[in-house]
Protein backbone atom coordinates (compact mmCIF):
# COMPACT_ATOMS: atom_id res chain seq x y z
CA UNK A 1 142.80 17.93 243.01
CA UNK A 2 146.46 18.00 241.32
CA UNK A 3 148.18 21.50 241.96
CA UNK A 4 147.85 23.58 238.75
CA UNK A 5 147.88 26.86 237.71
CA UNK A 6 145.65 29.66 239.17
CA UNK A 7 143.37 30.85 235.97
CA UNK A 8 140.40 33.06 236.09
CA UNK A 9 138.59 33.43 233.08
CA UNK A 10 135.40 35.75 233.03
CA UNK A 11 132.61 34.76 230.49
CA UNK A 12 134.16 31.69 229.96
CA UNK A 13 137.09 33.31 227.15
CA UNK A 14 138.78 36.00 228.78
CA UNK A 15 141.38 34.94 230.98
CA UNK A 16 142.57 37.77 233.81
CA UNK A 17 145.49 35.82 235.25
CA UNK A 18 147.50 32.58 234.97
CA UNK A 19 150.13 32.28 237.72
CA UNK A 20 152.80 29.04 238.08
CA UNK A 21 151.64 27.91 241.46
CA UNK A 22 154.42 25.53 242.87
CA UNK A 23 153.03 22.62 244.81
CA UNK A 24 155.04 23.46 247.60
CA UNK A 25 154.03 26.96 247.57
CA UNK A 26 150.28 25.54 248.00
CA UNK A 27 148.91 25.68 251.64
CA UNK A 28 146.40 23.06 253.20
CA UNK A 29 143.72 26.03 254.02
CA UNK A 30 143.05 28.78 251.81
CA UNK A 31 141.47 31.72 254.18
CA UNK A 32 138.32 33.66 252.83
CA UNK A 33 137.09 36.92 254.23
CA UNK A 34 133.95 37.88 254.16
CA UNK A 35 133.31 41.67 255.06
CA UNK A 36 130.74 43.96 254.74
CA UNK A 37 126.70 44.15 254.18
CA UNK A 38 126.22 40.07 254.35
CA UNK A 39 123.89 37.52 255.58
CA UNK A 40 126.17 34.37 256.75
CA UNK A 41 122.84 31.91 256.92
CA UNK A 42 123.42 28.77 258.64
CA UNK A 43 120.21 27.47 257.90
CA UNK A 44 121.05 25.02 255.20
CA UNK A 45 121.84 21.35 256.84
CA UNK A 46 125.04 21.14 253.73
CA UNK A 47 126.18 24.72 253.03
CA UNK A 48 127.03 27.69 254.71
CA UNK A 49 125.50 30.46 252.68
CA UNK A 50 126.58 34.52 252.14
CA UNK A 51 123.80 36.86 250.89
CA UNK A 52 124.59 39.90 249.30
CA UNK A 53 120.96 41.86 250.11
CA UNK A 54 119.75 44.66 247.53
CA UNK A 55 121.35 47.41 248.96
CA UNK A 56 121.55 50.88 245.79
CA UNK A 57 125.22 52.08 245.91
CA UNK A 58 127.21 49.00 247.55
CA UNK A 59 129.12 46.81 245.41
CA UNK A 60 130.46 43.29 246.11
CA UNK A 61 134.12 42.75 245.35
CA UNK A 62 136.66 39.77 245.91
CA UNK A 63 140.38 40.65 246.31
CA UNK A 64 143.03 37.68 244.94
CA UNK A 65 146.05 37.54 246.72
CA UNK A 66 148.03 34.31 244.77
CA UNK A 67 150.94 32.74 246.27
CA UNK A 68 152.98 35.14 243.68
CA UNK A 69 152.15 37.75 241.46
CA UNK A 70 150.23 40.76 242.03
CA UNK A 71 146.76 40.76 243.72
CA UNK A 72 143.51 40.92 241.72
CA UNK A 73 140.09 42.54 242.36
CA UNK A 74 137.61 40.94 241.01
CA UNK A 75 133.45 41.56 240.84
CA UNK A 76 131.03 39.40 242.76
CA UNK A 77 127.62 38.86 241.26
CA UNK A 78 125.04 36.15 240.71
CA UNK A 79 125.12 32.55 242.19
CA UNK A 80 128.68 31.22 243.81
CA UNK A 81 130.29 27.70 244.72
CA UNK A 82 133.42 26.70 246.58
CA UNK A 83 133.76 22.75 245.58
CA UNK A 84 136.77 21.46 247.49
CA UNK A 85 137.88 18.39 249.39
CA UNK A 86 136.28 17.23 252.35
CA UNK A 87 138.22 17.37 255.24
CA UNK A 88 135.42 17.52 258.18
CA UNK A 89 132.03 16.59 258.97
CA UNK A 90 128.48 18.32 257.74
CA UNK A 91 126.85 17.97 260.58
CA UNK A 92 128.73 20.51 262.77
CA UNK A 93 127.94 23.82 265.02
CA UNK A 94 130.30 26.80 264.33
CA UNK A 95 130.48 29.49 267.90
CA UNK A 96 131.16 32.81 266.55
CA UNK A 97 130.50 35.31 269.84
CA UNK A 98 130.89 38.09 267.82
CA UNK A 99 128.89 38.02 265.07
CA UNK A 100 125.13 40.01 265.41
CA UNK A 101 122.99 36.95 265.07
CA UNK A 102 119.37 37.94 264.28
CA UNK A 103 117.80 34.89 266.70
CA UNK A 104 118.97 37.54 269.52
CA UNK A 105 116.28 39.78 268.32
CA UNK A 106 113.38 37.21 267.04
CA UNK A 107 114.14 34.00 268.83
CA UNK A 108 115.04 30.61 267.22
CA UNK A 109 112.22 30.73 264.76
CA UNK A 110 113.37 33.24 262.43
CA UNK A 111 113.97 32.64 258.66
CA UNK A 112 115.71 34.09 255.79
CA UNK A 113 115.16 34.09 252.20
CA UNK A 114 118.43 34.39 251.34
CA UNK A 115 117.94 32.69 248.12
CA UNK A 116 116.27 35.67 246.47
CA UNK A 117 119.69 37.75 247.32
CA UNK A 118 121.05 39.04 243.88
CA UNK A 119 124.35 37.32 245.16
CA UNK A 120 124.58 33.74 246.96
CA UNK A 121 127.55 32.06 247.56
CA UNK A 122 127.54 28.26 249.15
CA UNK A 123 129.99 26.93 250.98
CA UNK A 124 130.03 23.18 251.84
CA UNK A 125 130.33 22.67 255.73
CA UNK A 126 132.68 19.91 254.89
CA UNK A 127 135.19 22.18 253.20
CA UNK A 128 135.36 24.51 256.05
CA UNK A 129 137.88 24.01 258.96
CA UNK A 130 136.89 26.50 261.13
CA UNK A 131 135.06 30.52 261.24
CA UNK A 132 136.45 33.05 263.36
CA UNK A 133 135.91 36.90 263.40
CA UNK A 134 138.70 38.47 261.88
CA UNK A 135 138.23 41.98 262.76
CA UNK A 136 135.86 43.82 265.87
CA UNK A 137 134.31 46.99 265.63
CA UNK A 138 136.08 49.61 267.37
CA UNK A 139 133.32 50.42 269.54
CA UNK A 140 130.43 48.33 271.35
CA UNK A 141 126.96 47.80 270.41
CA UNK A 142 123.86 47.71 271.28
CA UNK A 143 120.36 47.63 269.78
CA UNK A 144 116.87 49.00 270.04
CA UNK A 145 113.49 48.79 268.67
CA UNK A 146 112.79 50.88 265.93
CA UNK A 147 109.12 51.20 266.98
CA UNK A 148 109.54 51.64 271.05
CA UNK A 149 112.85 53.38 270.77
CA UNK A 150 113.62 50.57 273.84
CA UNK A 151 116.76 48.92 274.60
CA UNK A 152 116.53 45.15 273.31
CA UNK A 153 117.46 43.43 276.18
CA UNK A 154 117.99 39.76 274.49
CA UNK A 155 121.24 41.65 272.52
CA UNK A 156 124.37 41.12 274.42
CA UNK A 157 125.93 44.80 273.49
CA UNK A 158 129.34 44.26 272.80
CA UNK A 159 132.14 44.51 269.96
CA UNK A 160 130.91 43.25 267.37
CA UNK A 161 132.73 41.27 264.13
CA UNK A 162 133.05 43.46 261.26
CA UNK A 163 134.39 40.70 258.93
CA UNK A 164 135.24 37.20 259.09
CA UNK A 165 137.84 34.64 258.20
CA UNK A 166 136.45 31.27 257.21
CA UNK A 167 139.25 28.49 256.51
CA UNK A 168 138.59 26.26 253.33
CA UNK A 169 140.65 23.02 251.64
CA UNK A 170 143.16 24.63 249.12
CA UNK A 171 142.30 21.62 247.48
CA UNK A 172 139.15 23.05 245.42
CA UNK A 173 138.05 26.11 243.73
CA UNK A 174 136.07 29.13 244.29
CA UNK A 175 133.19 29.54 241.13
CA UNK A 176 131.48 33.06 240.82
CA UNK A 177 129.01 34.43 238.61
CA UNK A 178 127.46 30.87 237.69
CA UNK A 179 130.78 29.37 237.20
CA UNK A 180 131.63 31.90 234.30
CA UNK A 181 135.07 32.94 237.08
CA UNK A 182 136.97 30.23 238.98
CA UNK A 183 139.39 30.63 240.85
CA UNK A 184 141.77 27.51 242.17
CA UNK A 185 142.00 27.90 246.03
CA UNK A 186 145.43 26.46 246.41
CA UNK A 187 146.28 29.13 243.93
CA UNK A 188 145.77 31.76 246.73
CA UNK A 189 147.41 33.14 250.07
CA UNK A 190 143.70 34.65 250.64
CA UNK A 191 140.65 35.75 249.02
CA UNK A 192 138.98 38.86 250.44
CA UNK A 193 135.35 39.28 250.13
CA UNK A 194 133.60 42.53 250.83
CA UNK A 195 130.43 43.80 250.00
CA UNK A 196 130.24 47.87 250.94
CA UNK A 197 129.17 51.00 249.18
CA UNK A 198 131.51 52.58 246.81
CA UNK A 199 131.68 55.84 248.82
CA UNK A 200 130.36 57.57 251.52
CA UNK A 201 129.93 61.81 251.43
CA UNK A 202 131.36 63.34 255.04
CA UNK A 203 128.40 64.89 256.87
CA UNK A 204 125.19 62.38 255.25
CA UNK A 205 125.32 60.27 258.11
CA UNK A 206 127.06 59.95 261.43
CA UNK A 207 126.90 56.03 262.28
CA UNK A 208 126.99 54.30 257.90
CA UNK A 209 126.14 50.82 259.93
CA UNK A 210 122.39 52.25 261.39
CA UNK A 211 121.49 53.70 257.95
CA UNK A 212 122.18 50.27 255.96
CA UNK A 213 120.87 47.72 258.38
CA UNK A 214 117.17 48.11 257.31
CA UNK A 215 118.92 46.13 253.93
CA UNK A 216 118.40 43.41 255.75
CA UNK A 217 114.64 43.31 256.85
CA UNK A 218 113.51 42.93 253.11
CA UNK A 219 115.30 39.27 253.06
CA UNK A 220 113.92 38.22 256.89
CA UNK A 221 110.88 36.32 257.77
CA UNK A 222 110.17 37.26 261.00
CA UNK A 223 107.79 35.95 263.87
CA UNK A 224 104.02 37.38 263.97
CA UNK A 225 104.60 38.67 267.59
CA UNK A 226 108.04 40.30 266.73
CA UNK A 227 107.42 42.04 263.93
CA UNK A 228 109.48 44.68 264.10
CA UNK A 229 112.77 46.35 263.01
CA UNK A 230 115.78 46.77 265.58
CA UNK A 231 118.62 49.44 264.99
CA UNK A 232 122.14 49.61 265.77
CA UNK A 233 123.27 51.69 268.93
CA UNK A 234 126.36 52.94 269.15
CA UNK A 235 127.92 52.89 272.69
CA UNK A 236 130.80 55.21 273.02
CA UNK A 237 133.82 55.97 270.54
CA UNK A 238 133.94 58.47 267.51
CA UNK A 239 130.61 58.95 265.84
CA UNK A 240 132.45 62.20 263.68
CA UNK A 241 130.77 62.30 260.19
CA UNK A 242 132.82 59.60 257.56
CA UNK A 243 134.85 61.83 254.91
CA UNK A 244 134.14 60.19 251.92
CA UNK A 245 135.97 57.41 250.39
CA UNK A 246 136.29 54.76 247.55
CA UNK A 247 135.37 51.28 248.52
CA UNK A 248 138.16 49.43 250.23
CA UNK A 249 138.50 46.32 252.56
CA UNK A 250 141.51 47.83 254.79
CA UNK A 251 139.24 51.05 255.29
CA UNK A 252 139.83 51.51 258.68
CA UNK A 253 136.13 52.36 259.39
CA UNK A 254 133.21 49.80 258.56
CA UNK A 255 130.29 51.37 256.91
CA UNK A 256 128.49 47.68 256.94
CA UNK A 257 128.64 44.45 259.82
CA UNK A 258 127.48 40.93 258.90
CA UNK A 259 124.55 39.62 260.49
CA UNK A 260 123.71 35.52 260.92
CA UNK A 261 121.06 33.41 261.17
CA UNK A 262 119.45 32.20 262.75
């Protein structure tokens, strides 16, 4: 792809931005973040896939920050698409200790149905370099049944990733809402993705993170024998009611972790 300008247009007319990009401003990896209430499914042989569940009161946002100019926040609905260069294999294993994966719970058999997520963005495994987490929760974890009340002793209880950073070609681009946004990825120093409730109101909950996991059951097809919900523990650290606050990636306290599968 020849290094252009970075326009995002929204419906297709309106056009939010257009930034001179100069080639050798352009990096060889653009990094995405991915943060908040979000299935990263591994399931698909071709494309790493984010789900945005059906969660009443979270929003899904994606921050631009271009190689000049001012930063742009943008919404994040409907079906997405990075098409970019290739510049690894498909057929590939990404190690991510951090991240909650849900086979810890329900073995290697479980399923999602991410698909029938309001919000699905695909990712080709061949435009990704690498997936790290990004940022830890400040405490540890662990989990427990939600119909024993019993420690599940499969979960490793540890920090656990509260966003991550997956690198991509620059040489591609970033579609949203069924192509109606696009954004060119050599265009940007980052793109932060974050799906989180727009505010939280201080004394409501204690621990945000145990209330909104359940999100996540309504999209999971789990085993016959191990049917049933788990819940975030807390071990340690502050669990002081959250004051309330307007949704923002670099809130210092995560009121949603991503989960995998399987």
């Amino acid at each position: 792809m020849n290094r252009r300008d970075f326009v995002t247009a929204v419906g297709g007319a309106t056009a939010l931005s257009i930034l001179n990009i100069q080639s050798g401003l352009a990096a060889t990896s653009t990094a995405l973040y991915a943060k908040g209430l979000i299935m990263v499914s591994f399931e698909d042989p071709q494309f790493l896939r984010l789900g945005f569940p059906k969660a009443p009161g979270h929003k899904g946002t994606l921050t631009v920050v271009p190689q000049a100019g001012s930063k742009h926040v943008l919404s994040v609905k409907g079906v997405g698409t990075v098409e970019a260069k290739a510049v690894a294999e498909a057929n590939r294993t990404f190690v991510v200790p951090e991240l909650i994966r849900m086979k810890e719970f329900y073995g290697d058999s479980i399923r999602s149905r991410i698909s029938e997520c309001p919000t699905v963005v695909s990712i080709p495994y061949t435009a990704i370099r690498s997936i790290t987490a990004a940022e830890l929760s400040t405490s540890k974890y662990t989990f427990t049944r939600a119909d024993t009340g019993q420690e599940v002793a499969s979960f490793r209880p540890r920090q656990i990733a509260e966003s991550i950073r997956i690198d991509l070609s620059s040489e591609g681009v970033l579609k949203l809402d069924g192509g109606k946004t696009s954004i060119a990825l050599d265009s940007a120093k980052e793109l932060r993705m974050e799906y989180a409730p727009d505010s939280v109101t201080a004394g409501t909950i204690t621990d945000p993170f145990a209330e909104h996991f359940g999100h996540y059951f309504t999209y999971l097809d789990r085993p016959k024998m191990a049917d049933y919900a788990v819940v975030p523990k807390k071990l340690g650290g502050n669990s002081a009611s959250l004051p309330k606050v307007a949704n923002s990636f670099f809130w210092p306290e995560s009121f949603c972790f991503l989960v995998a599968i399987p």
